[in-house]
PDB file of N, CA and C in Angstrom:
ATOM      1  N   UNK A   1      96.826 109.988  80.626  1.00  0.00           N
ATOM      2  CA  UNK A   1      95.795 109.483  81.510  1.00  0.00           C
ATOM      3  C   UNK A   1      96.180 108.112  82.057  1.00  0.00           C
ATOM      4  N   UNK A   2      96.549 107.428  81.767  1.00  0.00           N
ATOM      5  CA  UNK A   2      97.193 105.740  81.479  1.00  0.00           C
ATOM      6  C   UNK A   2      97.942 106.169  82.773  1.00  0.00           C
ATOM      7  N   UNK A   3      98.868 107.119  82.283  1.00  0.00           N
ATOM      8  CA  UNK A   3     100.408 106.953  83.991  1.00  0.00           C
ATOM      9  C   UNK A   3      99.708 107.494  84.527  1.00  0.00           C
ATOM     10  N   UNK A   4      98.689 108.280  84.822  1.00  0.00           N
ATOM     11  CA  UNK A   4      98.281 109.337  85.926  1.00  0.00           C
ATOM     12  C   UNK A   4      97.482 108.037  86.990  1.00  0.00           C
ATOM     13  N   UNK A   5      96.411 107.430  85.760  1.00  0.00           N
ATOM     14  CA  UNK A   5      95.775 106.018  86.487  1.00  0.00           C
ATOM     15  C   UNK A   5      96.896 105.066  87.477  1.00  0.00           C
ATOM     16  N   UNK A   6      97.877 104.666  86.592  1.00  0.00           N
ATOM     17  CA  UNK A   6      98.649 103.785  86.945  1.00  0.00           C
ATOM     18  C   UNK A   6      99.477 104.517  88.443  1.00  0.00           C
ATOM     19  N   UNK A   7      99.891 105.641  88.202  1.00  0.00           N
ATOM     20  CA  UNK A   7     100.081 106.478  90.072  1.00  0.00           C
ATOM     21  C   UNK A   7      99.476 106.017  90.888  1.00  0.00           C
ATOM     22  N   UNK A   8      97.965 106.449  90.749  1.00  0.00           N
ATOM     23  CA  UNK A   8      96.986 105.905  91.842  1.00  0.00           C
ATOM     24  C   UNK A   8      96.700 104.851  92.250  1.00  0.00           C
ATOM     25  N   UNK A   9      96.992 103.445  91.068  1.00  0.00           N
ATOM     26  CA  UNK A   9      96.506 102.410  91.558  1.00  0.00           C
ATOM     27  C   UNK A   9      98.133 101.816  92.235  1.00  0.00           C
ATOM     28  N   UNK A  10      98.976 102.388  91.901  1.00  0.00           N
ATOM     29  CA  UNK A  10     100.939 101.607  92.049  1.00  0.00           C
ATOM     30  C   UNK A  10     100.283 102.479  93.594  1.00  0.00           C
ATOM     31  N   UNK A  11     100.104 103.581  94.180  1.00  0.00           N
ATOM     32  CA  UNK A  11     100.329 104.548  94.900  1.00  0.00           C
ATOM     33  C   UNK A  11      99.013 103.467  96.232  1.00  0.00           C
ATOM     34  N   UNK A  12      98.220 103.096  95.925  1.00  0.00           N
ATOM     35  CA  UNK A  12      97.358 102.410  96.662  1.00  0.00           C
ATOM     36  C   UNK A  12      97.708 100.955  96.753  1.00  0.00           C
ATOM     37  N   UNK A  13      97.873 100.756  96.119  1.00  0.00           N
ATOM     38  CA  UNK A  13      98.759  99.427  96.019  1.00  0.00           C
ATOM     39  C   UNK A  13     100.069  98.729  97.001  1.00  0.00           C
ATOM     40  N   UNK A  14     101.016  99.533  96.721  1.00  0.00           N
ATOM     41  CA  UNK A  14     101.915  99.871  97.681  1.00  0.00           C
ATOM     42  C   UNK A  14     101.332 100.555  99.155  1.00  0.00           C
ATOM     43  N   UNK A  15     100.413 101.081  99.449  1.00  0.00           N
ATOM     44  CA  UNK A  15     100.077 100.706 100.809  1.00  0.00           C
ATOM     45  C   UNK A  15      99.347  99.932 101.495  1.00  0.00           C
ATOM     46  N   UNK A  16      98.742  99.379 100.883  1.00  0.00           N
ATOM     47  CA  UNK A  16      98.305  97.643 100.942  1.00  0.00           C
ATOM     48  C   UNK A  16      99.132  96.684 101.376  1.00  0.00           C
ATOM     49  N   UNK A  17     100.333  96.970 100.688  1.00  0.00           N
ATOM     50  CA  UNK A  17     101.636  96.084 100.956  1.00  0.00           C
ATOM     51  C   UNK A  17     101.969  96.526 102.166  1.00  0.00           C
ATOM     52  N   UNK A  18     102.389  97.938 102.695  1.00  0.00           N
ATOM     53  CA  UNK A  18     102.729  98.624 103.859  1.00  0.00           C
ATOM     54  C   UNK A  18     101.609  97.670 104.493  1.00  0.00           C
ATOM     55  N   UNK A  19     100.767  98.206 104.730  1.00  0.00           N
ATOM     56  CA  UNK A  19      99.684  97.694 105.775  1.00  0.00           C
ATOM     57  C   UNK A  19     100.089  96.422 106.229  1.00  0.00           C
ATOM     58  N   UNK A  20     100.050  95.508 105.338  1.00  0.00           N
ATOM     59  CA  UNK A  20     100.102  94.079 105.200  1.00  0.00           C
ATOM     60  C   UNK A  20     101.286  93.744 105.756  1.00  0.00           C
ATOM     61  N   UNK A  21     102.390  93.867 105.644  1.00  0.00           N
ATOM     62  CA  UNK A  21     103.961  93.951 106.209  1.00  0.00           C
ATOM     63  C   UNK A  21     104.132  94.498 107.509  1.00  0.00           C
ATOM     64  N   UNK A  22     103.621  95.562 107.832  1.00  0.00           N
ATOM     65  CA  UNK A  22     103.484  96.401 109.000  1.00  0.00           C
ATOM     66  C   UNK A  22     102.574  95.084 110.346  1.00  0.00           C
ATOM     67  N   UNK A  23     101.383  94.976 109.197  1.00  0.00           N
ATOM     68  CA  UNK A  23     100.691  94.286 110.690  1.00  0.00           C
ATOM     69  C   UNK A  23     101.385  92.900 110.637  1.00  0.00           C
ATOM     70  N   UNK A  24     102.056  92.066 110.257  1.00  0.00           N
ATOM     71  CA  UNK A  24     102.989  90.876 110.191  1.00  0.00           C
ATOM     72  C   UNK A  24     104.335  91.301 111.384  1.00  0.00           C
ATOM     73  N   UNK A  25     104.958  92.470 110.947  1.00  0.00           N
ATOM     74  CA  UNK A  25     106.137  92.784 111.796  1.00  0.00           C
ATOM     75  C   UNK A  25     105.428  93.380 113.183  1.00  0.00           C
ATOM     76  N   UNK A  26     104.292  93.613 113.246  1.00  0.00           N
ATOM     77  CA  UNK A  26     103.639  94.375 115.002  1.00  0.00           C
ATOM     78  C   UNK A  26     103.475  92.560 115.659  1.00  0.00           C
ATOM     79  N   UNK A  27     103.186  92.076 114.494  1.00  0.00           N
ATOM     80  CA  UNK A  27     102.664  90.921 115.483  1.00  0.00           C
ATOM     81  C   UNK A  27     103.420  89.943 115.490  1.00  0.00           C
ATOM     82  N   UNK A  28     104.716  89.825 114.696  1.00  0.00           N
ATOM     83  CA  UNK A  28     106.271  88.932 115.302  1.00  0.00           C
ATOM     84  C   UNK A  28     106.607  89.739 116.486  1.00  0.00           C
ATOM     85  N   UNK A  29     106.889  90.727 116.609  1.00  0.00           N
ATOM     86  CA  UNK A  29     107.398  91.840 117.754  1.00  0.00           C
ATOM     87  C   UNK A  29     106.504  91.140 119.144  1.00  0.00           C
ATOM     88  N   UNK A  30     105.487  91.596 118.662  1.00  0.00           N
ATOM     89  CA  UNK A  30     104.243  91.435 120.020  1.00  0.00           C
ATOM     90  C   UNK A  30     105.027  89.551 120.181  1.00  0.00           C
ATOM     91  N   UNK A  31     104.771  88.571 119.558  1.00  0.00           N
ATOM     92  CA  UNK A  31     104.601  86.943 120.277  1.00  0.00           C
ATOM     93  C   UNK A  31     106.422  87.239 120.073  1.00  0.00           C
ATOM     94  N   UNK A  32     107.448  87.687 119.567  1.00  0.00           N
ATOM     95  CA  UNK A  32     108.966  86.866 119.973  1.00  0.00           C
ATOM     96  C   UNK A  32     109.531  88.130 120.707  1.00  0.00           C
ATOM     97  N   UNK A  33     108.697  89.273 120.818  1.00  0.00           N
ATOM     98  CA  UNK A  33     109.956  90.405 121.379  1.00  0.00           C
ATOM     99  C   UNK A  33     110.347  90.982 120.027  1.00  0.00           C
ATOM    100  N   UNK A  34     111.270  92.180 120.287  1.00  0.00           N
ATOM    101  CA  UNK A  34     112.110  93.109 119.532  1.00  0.00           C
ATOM    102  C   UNK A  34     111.053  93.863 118.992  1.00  0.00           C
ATOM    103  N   UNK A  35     111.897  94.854 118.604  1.00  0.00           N
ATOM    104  CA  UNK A  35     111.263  96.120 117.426  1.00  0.00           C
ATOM    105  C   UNK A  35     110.634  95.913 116.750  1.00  0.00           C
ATOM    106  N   UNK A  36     109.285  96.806 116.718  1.00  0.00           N
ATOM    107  CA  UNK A  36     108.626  96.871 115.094  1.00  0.00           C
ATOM    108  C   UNK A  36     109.123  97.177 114.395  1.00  0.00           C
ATOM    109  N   UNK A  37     109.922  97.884 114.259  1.00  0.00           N
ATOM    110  CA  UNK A  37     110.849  99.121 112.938  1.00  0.00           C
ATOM    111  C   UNK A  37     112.266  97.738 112.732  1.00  0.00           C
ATOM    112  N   UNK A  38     112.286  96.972 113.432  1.00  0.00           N
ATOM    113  CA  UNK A  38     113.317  96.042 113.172  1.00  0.00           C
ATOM    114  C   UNK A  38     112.991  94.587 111.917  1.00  0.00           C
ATOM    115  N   UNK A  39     111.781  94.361 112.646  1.00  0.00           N
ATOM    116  CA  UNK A  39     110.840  93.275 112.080  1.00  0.00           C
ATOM    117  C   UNK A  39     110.941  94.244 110.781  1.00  0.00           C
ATOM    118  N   UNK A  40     109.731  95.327 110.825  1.00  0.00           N
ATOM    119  CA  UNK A  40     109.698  96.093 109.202  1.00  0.00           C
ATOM    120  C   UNK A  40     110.466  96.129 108.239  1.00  0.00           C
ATOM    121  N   UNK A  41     111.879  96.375 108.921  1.00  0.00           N
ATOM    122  CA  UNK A  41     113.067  96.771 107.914  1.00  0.00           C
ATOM    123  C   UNK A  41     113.365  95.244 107.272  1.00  0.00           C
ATOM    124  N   UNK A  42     112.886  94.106 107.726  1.00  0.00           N
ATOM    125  CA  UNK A  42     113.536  93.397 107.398  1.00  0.00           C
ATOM    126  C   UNK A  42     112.091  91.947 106.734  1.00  0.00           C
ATOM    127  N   UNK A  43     111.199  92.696 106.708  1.00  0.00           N
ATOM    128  CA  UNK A  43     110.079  92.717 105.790  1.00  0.00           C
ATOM    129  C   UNK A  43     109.708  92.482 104.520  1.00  0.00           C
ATOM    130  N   UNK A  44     109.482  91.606 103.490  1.00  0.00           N
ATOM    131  CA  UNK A  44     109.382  91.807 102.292  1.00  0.00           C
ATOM    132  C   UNK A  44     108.134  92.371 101.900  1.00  0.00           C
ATOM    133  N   UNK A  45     107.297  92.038 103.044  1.00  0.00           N
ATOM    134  CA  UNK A  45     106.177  93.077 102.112  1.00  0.00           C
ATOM    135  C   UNK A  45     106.346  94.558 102.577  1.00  0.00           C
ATOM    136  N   UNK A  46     106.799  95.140 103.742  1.00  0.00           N
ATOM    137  CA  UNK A  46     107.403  96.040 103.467  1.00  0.00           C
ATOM    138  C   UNK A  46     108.216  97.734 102.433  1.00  0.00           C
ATOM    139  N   UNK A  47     108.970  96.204 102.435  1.00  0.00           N
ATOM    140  CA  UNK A  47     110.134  96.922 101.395  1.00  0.00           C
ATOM    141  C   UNK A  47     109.853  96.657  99.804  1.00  0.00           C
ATOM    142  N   UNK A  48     108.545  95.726  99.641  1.00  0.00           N
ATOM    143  CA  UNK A  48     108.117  95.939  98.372  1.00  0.00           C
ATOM    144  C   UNK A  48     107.103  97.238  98.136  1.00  0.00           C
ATOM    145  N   UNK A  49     106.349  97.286  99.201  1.00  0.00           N
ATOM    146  CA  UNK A  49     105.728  98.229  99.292  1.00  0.00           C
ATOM    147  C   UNK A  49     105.684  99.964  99.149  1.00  0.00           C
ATOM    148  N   UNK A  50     107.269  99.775 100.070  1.00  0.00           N
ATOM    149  CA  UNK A  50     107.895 101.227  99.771  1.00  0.00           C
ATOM    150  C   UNK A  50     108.624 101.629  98.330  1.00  0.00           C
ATOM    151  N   UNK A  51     108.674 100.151  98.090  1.00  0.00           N
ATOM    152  CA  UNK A  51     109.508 100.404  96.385  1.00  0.00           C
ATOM    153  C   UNK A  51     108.104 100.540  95.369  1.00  0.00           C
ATOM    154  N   UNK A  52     107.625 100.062  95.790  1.00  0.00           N
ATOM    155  CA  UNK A  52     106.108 100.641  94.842  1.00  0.00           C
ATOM    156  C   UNK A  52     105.840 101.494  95.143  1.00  0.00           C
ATOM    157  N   UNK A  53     105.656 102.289  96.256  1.00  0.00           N
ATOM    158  CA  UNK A  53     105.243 103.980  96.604  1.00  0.00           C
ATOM    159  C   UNK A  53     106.536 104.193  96.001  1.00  0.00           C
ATOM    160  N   UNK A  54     107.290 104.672  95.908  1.00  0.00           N
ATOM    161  CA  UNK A  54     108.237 105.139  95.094  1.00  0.00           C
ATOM    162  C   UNK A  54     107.790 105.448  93.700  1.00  0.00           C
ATOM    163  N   UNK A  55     107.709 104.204  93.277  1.00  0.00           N
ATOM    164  CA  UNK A  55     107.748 104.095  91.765  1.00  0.00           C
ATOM    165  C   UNK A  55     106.364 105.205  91.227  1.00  0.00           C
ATOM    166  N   UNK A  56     105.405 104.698  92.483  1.00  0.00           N
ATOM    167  CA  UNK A  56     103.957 105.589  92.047  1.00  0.00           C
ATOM    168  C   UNK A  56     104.463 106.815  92.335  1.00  0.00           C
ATOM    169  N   UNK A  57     105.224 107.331  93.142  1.00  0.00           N
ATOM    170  CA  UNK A  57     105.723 109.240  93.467  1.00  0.00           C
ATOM    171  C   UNK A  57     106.313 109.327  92.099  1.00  0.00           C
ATOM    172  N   UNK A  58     107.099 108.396  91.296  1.00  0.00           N
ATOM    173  CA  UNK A  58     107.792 108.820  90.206  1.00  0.00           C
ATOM    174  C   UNK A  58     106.614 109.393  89.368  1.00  0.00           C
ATOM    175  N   UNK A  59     106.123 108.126  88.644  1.00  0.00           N
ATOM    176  CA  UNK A  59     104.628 108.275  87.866  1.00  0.00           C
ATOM    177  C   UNK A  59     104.084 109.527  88.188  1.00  0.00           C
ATOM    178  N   UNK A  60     103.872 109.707  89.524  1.00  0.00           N
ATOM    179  CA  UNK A  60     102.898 111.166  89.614  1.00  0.00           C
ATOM    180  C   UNK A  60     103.646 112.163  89.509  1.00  0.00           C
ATOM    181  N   UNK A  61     105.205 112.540  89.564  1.00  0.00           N
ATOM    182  CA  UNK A  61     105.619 113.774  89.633  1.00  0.00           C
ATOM    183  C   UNK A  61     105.873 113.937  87.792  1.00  0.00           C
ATOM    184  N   UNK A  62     105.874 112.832  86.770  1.00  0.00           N
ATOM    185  CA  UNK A  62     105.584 112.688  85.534  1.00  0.00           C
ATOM    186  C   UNK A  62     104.475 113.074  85.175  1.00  0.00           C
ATOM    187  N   UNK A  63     103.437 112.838  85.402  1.00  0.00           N
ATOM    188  CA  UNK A  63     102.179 112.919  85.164  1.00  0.00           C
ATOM    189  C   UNK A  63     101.812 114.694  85.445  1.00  0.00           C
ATOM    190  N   UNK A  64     102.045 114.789  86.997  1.00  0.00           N
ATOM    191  CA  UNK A  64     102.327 116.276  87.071  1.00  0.00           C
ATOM    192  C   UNK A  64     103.128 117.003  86.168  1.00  0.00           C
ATOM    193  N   UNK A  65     103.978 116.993  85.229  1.00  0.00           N
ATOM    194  CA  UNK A  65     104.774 117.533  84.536  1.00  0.00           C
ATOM    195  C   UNK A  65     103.824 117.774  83.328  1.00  0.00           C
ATOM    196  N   UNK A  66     103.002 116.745  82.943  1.00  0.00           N
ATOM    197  CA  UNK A  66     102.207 116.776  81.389  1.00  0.00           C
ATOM    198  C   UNK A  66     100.757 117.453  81.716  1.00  0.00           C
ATOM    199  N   UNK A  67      99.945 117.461  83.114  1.00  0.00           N
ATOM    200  CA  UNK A  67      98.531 116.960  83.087  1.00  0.00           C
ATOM    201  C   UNK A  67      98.299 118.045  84.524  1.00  0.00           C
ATOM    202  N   UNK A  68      97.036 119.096  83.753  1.00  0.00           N
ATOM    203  CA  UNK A  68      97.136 120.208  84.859  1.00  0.00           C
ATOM    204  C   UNK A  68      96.561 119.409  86.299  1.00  0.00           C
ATOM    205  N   UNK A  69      96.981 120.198  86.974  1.00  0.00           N
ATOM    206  CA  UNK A  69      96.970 119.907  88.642  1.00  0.00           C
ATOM    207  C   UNK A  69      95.926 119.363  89.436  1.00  0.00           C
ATOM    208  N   UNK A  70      94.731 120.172  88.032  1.00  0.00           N
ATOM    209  CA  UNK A  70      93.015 120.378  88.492  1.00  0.00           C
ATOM    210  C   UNK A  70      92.516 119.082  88.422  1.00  0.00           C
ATOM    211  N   UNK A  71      93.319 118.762  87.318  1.00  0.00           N
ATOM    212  CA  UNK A  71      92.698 117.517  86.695  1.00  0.00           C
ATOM    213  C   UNK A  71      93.156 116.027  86.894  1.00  0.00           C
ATOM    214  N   UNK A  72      94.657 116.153  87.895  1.00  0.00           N
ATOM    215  CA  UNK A  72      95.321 115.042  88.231  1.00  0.00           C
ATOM    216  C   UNK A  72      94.498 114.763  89.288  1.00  0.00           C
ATOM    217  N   UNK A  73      94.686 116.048  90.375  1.00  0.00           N
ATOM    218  CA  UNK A  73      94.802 115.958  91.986  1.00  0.00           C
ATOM    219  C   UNK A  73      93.338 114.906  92.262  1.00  0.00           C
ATOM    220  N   UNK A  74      92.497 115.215  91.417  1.00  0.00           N
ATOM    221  CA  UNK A  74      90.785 114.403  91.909  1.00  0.00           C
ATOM    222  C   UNK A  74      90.674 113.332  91.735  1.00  0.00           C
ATOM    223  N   UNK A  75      92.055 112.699  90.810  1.00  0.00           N
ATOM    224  CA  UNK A  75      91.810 111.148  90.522  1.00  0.00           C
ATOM    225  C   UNK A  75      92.726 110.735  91.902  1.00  0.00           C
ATOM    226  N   UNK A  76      93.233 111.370  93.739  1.00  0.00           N
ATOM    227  CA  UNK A  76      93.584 110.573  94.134  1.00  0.00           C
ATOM    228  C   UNK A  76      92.351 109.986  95.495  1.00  0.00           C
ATOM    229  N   UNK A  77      91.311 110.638  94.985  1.00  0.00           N
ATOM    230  CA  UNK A  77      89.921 110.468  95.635  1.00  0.00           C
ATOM    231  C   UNK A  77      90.065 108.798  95.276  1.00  0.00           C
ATOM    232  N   UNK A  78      90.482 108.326  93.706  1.00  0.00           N
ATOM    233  CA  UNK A  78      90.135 107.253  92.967  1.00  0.00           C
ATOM    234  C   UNK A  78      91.085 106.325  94.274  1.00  0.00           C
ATOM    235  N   UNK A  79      92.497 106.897  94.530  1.00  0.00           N
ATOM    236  CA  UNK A  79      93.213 105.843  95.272  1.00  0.00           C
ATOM    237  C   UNK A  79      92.657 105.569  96.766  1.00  0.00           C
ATOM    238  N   UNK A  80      91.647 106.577  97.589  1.00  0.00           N
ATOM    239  CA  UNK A  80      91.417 106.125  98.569  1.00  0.00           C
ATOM    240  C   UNK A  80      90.166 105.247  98.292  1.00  0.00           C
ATOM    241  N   UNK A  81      89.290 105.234  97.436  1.00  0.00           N
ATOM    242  CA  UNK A  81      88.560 103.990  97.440  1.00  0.00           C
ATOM    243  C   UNK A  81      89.200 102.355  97.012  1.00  0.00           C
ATOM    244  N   UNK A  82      89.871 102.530  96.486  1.00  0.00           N
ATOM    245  CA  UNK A  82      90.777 101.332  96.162  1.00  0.00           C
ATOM    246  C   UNK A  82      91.602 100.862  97.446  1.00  0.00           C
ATOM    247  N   UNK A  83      91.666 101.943  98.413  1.00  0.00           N
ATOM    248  CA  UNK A  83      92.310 101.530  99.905  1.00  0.00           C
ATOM    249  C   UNK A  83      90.994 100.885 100.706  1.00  0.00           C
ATOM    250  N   UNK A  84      89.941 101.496 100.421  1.00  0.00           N
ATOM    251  CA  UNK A  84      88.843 101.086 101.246  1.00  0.00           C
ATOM    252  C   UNK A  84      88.602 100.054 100.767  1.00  0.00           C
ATOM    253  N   UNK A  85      88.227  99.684  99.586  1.00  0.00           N
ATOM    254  CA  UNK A  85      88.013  98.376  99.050  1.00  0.00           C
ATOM    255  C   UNK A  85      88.984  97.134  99.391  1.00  0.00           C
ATOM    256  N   UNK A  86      90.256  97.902  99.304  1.00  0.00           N
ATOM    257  CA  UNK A  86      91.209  96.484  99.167  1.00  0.00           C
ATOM    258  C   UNK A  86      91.589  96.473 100.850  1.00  0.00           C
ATOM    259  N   UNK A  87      91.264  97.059 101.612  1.00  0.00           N
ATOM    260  CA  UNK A  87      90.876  97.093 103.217  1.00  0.00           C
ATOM    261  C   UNK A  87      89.566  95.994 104.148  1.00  0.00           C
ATOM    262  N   UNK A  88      89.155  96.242 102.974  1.00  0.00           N
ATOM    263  CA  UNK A  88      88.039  95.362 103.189  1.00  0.00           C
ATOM    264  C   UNK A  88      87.585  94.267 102.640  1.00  0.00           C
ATOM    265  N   UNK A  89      88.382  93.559 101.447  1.00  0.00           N
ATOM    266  CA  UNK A  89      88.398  92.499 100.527  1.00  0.00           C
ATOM    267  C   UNK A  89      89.757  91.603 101.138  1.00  0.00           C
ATOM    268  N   UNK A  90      91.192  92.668 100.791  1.00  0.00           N
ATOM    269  CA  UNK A  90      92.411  92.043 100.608  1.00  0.00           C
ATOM    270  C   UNK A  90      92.738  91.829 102.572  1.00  0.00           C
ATOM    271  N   UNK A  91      92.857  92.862 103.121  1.00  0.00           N
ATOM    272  CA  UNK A  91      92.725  92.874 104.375  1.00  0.00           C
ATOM    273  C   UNK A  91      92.032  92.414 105.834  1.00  0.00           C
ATOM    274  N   UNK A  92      90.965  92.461 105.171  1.00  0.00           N
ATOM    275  CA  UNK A  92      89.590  91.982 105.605  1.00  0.00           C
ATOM    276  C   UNK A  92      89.670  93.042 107.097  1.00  0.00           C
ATOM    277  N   UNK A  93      89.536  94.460 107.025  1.00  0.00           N
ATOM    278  CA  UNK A  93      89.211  95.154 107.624  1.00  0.00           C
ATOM    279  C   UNK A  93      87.477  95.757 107.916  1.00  0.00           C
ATOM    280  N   UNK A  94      87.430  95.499 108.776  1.00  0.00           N
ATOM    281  CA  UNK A  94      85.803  96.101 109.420  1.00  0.00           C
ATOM    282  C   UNK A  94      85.656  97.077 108.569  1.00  0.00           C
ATOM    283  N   UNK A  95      84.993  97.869 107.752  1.00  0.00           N
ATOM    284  CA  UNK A  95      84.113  99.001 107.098  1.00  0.00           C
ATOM    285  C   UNK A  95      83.099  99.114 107.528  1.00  0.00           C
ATOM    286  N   UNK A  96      83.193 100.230 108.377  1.00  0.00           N
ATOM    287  CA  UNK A  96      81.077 100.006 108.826  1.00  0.00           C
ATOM    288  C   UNK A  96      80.434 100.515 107.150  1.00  0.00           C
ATOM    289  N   UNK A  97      78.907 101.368 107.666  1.00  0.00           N
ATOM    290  CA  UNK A  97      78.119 101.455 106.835  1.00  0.00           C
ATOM    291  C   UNK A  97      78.482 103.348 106.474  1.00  0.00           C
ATOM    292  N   UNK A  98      79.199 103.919 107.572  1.00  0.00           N
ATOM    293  CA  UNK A  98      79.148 105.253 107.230  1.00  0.00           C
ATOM    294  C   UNK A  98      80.460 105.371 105.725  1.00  0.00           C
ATOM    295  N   UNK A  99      81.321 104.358 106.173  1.00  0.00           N
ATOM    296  CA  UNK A  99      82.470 104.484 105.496  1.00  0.00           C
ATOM    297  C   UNK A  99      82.225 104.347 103.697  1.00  0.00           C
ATOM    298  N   UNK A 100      81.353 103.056 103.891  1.00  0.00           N
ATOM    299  CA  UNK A 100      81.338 102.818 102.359  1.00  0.00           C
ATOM    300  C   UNK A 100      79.749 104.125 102.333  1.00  0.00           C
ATOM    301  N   UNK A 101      79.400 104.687 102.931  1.00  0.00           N
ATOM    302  CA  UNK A 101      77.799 105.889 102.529  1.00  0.00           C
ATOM    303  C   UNK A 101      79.013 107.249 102.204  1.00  0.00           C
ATOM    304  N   UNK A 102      80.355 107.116 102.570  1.00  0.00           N
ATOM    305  CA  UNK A 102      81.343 108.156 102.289  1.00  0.00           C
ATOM    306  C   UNK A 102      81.859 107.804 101.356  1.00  0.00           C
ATOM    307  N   UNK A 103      82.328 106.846 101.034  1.00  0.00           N
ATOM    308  CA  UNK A 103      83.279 106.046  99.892  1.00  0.00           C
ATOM    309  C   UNK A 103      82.060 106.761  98.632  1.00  0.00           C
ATOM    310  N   UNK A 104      80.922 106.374  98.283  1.00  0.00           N
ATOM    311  CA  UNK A 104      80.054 106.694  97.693  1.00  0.00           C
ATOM    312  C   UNK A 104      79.914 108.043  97.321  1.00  0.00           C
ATOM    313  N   UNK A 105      79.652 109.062  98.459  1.00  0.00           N
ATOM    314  CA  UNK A 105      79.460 110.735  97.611  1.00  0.00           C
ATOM    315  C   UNK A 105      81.442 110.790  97.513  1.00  0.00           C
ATOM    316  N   UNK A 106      82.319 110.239  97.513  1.00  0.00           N
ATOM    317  CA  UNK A 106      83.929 110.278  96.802  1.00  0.00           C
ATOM    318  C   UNK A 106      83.606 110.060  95.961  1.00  0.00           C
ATOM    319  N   UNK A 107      82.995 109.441  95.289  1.00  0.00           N
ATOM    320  CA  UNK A 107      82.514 108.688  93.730  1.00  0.00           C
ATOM    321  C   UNK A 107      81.880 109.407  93.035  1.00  0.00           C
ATOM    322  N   UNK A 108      80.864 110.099  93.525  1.00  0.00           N
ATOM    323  CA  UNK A 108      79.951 111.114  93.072  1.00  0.00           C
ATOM    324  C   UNK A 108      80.708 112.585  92.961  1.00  0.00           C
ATOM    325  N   UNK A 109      81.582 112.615  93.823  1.00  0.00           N
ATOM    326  CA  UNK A 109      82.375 113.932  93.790  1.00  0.00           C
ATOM    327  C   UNK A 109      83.206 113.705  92.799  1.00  0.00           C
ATOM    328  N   UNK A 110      84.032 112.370  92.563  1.00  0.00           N
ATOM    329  CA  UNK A 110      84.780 112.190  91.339  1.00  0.00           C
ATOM    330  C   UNK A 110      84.373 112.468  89.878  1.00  0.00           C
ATOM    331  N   UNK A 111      83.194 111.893  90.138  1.00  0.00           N
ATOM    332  CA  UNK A 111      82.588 111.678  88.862  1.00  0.00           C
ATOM    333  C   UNK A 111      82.177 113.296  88.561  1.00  0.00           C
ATOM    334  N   UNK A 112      81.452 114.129  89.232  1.00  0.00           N
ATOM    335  CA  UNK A 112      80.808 115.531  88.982  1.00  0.00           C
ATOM    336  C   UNK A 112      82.344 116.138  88.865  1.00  0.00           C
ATOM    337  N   UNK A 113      83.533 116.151  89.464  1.00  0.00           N
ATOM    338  CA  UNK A 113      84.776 117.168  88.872  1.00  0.00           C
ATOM    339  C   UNK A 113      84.944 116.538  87.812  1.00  0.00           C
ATOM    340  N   UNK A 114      84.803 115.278  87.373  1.00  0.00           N
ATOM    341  CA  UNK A 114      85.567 114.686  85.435  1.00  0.00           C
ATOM    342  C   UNK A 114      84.533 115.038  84.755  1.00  0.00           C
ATOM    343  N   UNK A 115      83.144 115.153  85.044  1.00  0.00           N
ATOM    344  CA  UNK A 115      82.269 115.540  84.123  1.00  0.00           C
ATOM    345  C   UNK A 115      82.444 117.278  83.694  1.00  0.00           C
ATOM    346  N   UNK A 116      82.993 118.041  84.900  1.00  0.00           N
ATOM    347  CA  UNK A 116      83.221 119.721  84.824  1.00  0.00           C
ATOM    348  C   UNK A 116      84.660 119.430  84.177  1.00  0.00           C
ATOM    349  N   UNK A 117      85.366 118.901  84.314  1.00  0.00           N
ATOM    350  CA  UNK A 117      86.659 118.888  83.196  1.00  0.00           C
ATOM    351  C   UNK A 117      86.299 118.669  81.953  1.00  0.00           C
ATOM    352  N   UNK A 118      85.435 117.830  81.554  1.00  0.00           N
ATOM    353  CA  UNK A 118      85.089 117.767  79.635  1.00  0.00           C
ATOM    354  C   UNK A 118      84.283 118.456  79.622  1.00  0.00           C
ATOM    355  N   UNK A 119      83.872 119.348  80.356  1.00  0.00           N
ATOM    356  CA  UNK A 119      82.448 120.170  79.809  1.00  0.00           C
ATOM    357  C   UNK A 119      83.108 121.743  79.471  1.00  0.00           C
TER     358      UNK A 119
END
């Protein structure tokens, strides 16, 4: 349970970093000129980012190996609220009101499949 957690949060995590790196290299590009994909590559948040999605694909194709499918796949409901949250905390991205009234029945849907897994 521990690595399956740790997937989702390395796996959300690392696109936080993407995000964060991405909108830094759109907006050197946009005020000096050149490539986005140039700026990116040469990015540290970036390329930390993709090395943390990595590491979280490792974790999960581990986790997949020990922990049936039924019971992994619903905790990655867990990583898109941790995108919404850290979108809207770390990022400081707009969330209207429908997003977090959705973020919410994800939670409720999480919670009702882990409660049908121990039952």
């Amino acid at each position: 349970m521990l690595l399956l957690l740790f997937a989702v949060f390395s796996s959300a995590g690392g696109q936080i970093m993407l995000k964060h790196g991405m909108k830094g290299a759109a907006a050197a590009a946009g005020r000096d000129g050149g490539s986005v994909a140039l700026r990116a590559a040469g990015s540290p948040w970036v390329v930390l980012g993709l090395v943390v999605f990595a590491v979280s694909a490792l974790a999960w194709m581990t986790t997949l190996a020990k922990v049936p499918l039924s019971v992994a796949y619903p905790f990655n409901a867990l990583g898109y609220l941790l995108i919404v949250l850290a979108g809207a905390t770390v990022l400081h991205e707009r969330t209207s009101l429908w997003t977090w009234g959705g973020s919410l029945l994800v939670v409720v849907g999480l919670v009702t499949v882990m409660a049908g897994q121990q039952g």
